[in-house]
PDB file of N, CA and C in Angstrom:
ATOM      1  N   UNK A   1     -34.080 -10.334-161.603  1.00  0.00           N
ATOM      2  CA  UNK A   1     -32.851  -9.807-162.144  1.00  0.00           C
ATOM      3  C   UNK A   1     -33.035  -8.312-162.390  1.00  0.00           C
ATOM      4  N   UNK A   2     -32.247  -7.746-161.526  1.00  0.00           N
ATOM      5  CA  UNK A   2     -32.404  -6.370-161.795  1.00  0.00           C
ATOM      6  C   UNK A   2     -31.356  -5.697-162.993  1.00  0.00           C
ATOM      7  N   UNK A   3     -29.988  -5.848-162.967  1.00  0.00           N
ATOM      8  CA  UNK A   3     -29.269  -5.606-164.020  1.00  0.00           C
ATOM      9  C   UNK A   3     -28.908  -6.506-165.168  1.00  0.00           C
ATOM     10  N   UNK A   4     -28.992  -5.990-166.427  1.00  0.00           N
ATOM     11  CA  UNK A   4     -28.782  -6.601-167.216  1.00  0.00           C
ATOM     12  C   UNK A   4     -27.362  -6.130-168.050  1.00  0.00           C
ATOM     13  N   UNK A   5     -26.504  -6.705-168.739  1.00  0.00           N
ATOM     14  CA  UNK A   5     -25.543  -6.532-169.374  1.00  0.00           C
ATOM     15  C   UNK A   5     -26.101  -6.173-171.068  1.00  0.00           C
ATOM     16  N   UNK A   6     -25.738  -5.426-171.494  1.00  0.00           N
ATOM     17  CA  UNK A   6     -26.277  -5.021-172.952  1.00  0.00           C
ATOM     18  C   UNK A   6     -25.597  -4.017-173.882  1.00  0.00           C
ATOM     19  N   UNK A   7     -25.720  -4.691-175.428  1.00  0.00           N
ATOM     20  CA  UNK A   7     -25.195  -3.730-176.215  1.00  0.00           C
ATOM     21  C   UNK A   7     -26.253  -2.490-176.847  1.00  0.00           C
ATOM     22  N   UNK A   8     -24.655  -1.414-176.536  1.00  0.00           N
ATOM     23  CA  UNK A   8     -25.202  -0.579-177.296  1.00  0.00           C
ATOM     24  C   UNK A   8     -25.329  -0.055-178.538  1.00  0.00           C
ATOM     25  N   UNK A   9     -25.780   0.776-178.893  1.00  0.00           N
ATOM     26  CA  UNK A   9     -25.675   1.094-180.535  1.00  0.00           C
ATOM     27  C   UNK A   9     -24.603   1.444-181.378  1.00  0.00           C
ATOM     28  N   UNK A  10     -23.299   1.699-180.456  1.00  0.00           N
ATOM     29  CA  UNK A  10     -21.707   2.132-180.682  1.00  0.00           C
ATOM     30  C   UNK A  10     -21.232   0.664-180.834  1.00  0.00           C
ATOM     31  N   UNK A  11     -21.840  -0.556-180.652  1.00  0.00           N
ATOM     32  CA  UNK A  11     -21.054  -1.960-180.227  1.00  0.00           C
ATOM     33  C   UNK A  11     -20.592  -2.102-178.840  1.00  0.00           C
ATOM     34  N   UNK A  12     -20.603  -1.228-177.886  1.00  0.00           N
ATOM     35  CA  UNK A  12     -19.674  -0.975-176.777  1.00  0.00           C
ATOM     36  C   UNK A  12     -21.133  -1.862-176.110  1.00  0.00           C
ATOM     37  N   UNK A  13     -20.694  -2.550-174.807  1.00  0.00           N
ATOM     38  CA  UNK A  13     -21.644  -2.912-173.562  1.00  0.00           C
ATOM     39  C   UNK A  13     -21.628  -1.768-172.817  1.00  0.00           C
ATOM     40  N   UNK A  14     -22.825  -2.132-171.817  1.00  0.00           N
ATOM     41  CA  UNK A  14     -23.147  -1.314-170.651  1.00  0.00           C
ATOM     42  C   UNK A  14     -23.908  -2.496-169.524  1.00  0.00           C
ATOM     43  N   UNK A  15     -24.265  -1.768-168.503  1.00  0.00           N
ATOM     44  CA  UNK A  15     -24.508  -2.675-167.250  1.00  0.00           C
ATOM     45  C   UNK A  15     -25.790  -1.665-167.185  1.00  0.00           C
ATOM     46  N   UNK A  16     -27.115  -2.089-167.293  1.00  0.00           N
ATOM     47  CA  UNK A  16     -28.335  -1.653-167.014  1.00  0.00           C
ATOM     48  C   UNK A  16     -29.032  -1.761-165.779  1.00  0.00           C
ATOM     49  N   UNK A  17     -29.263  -0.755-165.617  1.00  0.00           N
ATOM     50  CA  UNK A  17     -30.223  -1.170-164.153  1.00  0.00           C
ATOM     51  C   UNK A  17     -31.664  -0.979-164.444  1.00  0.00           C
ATOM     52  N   UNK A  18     -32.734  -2.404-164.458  1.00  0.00           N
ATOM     53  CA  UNK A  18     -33.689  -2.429-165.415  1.00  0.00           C
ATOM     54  C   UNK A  18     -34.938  -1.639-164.585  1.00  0.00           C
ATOM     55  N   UNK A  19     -34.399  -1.432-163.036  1.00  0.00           N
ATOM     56  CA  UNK A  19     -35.534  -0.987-162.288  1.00  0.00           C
ATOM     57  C   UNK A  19     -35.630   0.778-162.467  1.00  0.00           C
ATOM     58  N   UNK A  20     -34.872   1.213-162.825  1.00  0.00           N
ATOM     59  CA  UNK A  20     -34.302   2.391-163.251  1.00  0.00           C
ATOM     60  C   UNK A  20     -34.164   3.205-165.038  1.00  0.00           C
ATOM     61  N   UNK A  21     -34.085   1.665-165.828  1.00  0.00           N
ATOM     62  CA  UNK A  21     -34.129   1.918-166.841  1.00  0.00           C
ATOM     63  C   UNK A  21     -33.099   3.216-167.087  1.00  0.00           C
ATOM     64  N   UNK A  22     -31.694   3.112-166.856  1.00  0.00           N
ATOM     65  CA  UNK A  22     -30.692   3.764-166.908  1.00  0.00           C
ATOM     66  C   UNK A  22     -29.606   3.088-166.564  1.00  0.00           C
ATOM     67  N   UNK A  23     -28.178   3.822-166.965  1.00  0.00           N
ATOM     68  CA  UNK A  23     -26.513   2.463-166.818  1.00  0.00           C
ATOM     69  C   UNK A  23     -26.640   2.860-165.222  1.00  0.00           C
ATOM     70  N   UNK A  24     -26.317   1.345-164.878  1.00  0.00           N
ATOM     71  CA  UNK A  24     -25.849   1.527-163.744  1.00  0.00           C
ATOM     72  C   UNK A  24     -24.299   1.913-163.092  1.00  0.00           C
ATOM     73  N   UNK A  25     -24.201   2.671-161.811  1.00  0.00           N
ATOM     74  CA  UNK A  25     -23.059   2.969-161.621  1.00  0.00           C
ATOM     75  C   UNK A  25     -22.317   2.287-160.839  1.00  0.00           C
ATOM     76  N   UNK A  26     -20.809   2.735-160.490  1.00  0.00           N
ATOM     77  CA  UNK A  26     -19.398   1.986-159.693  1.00  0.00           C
ATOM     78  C   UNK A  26     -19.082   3.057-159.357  1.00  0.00           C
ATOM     79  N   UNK A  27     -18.553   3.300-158.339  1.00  0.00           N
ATOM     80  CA  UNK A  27     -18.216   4.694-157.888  1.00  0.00           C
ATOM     81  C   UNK A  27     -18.314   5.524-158.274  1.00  0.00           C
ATOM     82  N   UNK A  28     -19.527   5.986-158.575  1.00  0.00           N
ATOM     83  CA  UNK A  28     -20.094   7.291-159.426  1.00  0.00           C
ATOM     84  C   UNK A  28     -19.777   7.495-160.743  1.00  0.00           C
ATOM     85  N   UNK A  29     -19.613   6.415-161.197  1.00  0.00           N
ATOM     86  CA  UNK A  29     -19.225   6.190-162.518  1.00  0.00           C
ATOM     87  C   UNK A  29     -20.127   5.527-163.329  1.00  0.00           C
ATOM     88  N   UNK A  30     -20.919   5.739-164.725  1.00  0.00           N
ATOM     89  CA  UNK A  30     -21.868   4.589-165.160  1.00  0.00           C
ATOM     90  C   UNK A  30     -20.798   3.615-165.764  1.00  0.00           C
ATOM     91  N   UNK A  31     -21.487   2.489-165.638  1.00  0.00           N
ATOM     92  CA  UNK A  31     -20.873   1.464-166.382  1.00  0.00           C
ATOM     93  C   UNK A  31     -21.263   1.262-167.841  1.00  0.00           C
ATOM     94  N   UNK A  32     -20.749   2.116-168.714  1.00  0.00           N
ATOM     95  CA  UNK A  32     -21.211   2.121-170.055  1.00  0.00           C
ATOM     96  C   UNK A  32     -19.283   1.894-170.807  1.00  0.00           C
ATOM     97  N   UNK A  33     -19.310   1.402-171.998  1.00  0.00           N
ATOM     98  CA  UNK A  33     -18.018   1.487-172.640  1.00  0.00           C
ATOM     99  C   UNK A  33     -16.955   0.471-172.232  1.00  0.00           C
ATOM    100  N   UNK A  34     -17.635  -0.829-171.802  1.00  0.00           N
ATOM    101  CA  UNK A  34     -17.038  -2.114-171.625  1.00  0.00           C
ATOM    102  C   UNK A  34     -16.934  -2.543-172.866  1.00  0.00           C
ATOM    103  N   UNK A  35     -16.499  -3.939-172.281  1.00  0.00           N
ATOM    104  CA  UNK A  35     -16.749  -5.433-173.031  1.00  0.00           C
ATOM    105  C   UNK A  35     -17.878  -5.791-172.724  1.00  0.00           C
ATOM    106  N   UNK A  36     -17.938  -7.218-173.278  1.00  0.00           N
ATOM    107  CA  UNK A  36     -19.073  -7.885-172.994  1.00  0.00           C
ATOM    108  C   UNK A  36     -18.868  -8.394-171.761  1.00  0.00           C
ATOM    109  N   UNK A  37     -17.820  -8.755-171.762  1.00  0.00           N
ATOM    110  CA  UNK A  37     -17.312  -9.913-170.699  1.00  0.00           C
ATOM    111  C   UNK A  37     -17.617  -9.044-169.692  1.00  0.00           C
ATOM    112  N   UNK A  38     -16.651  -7.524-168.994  1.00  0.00           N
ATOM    113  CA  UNK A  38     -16.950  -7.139-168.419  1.00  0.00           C
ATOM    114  C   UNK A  38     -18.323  -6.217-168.361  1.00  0.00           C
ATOM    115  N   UNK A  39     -19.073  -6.168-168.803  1.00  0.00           N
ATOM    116  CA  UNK A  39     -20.283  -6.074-168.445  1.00  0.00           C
ATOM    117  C   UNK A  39     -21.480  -7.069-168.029  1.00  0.00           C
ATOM    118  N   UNK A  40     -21.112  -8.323-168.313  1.00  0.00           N
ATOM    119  CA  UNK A  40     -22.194  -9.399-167.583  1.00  0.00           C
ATOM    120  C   UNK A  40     -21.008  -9.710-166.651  1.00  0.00           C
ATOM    121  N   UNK A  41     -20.212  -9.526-166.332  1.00  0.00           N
ATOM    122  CA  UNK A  41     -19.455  -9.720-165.027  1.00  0.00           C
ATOM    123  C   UNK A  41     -19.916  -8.901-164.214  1.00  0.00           C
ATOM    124  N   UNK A  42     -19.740  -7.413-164.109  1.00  0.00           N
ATOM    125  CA  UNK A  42     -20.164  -6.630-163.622  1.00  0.00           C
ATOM    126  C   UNK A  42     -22.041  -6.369-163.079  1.00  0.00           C
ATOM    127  N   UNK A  43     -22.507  -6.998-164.122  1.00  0.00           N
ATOM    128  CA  UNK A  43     -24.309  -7.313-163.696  1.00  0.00           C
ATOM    129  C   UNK A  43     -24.451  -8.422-163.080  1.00  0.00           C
ATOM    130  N   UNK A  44     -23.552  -9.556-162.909  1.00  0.00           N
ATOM    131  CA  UNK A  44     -23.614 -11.265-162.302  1.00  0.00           C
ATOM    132  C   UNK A  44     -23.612 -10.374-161.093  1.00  0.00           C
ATOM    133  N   UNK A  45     -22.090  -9.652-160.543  1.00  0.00           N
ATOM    134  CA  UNK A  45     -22.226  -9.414-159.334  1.00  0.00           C
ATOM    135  C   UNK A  45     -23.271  -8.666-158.557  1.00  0.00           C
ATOM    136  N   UNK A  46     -23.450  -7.624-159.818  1.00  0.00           N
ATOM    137  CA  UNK A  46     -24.490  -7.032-159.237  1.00  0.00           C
ATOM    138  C   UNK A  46     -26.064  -7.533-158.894  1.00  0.00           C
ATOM    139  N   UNK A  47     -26.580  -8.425-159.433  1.00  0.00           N
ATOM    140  CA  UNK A  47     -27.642  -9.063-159.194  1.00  0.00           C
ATOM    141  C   UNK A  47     -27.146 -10.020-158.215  1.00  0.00           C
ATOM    142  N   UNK A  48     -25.994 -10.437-158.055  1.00  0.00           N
ATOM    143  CA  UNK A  48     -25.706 -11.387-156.388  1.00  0.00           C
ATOM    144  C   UNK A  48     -25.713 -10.452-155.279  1.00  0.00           C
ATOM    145  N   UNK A  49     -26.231  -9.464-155.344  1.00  0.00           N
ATOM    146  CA  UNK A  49     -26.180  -8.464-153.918  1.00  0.00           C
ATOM    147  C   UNK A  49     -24.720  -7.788-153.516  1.00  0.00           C
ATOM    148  N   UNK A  50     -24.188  -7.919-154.713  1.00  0.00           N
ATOM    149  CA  UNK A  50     -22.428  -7.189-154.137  1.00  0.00           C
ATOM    150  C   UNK A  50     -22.587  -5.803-153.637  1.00  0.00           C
ATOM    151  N   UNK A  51     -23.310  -5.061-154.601  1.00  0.00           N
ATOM    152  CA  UNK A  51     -23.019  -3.529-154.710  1.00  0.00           C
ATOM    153  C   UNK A  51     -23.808  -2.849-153.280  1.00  0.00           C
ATOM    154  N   UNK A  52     -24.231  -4.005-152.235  1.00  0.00           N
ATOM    155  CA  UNK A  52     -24.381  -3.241-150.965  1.00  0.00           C
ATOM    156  C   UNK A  52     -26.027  -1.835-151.617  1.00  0.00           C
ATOM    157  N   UNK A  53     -26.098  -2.295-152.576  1.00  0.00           N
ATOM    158  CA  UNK A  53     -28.038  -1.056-152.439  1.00  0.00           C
ATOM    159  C   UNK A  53     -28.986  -1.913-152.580  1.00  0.00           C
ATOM    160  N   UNK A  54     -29.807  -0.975-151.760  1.00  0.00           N
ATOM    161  CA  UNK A  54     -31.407  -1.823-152.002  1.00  0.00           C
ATOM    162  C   UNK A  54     -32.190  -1.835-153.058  1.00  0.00           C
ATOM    163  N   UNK A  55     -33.152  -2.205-153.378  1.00  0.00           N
ATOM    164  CA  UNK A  55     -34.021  -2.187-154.735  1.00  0.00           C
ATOM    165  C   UNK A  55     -34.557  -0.381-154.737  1.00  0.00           C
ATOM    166  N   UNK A  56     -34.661  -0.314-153.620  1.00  0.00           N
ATOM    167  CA  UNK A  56     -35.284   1.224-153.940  1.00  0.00           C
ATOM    168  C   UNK A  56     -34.440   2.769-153.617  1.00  0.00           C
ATOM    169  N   UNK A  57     -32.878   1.790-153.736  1.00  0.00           N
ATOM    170  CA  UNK A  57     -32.174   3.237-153.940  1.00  0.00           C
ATOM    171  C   UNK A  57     -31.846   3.797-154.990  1.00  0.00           C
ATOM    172  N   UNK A  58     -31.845   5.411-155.179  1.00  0.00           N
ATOM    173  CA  UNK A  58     -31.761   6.277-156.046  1.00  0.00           C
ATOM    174  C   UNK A  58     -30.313   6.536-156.846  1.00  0.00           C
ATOM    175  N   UNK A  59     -29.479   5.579-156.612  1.00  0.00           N
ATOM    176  CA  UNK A  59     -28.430   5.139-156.846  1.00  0.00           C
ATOM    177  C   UNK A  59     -28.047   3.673-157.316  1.00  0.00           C
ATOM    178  N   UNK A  60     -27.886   3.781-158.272  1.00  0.00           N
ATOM    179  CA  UNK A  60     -28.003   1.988-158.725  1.00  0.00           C
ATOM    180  C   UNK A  60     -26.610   1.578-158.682  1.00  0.00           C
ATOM    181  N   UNK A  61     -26.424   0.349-157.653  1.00  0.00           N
ATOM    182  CA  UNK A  61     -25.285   0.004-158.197  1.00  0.00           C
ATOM    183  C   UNK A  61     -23.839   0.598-157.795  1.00  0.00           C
ATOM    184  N   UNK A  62     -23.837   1.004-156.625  1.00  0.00           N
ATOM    185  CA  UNK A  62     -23.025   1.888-156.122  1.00  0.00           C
ATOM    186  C   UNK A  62     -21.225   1.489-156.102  1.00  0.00           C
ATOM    187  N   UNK A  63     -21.179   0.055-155.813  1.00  0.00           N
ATOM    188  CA  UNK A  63     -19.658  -0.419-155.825  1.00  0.00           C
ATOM    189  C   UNK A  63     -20.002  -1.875-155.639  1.00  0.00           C
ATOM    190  N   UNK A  64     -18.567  -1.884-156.504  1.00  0.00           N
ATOM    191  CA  UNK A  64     -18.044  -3.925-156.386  1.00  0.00           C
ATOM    192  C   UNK A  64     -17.248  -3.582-155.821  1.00  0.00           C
ATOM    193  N   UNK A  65     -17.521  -4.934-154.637  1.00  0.00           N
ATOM    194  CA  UNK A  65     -16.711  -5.018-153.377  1.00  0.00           C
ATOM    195  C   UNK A  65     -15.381  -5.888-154.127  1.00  0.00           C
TER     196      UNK A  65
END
């Protein structure tokens, strides 16, 4: 499992990218300032291979299809 869904210290979620240890992004966007919901939504897909990157790109997380 590479992304994890998690709160932050505001209460707000974010979508982590744990290989990176930084939010992961959506169209150049981090995914920080969700829900919960949508943030383990957003990490389900992303750990099912949606977002089209490999483990060793410099870009985490690039888009939900």
């Amino acid at each position: 499992m590479r992304f994890a869904a998690m709160q932050d210290p505001c209460d707000d979620w974010l979508v982590c990218d744990l290989a990176f240890d930084v939010p992961a992004e959506m169209d150049g966007r981090p995914l920080i300032g969700l829900t919960r919901g949508q943030a383990e939504q957003l990490a389900d897909l992303a750990n099912a291979g949606l977002g089209g990157q490999t483990a060793s790109s410099p870009v985490p997380f690039a888009s939900v299809a």
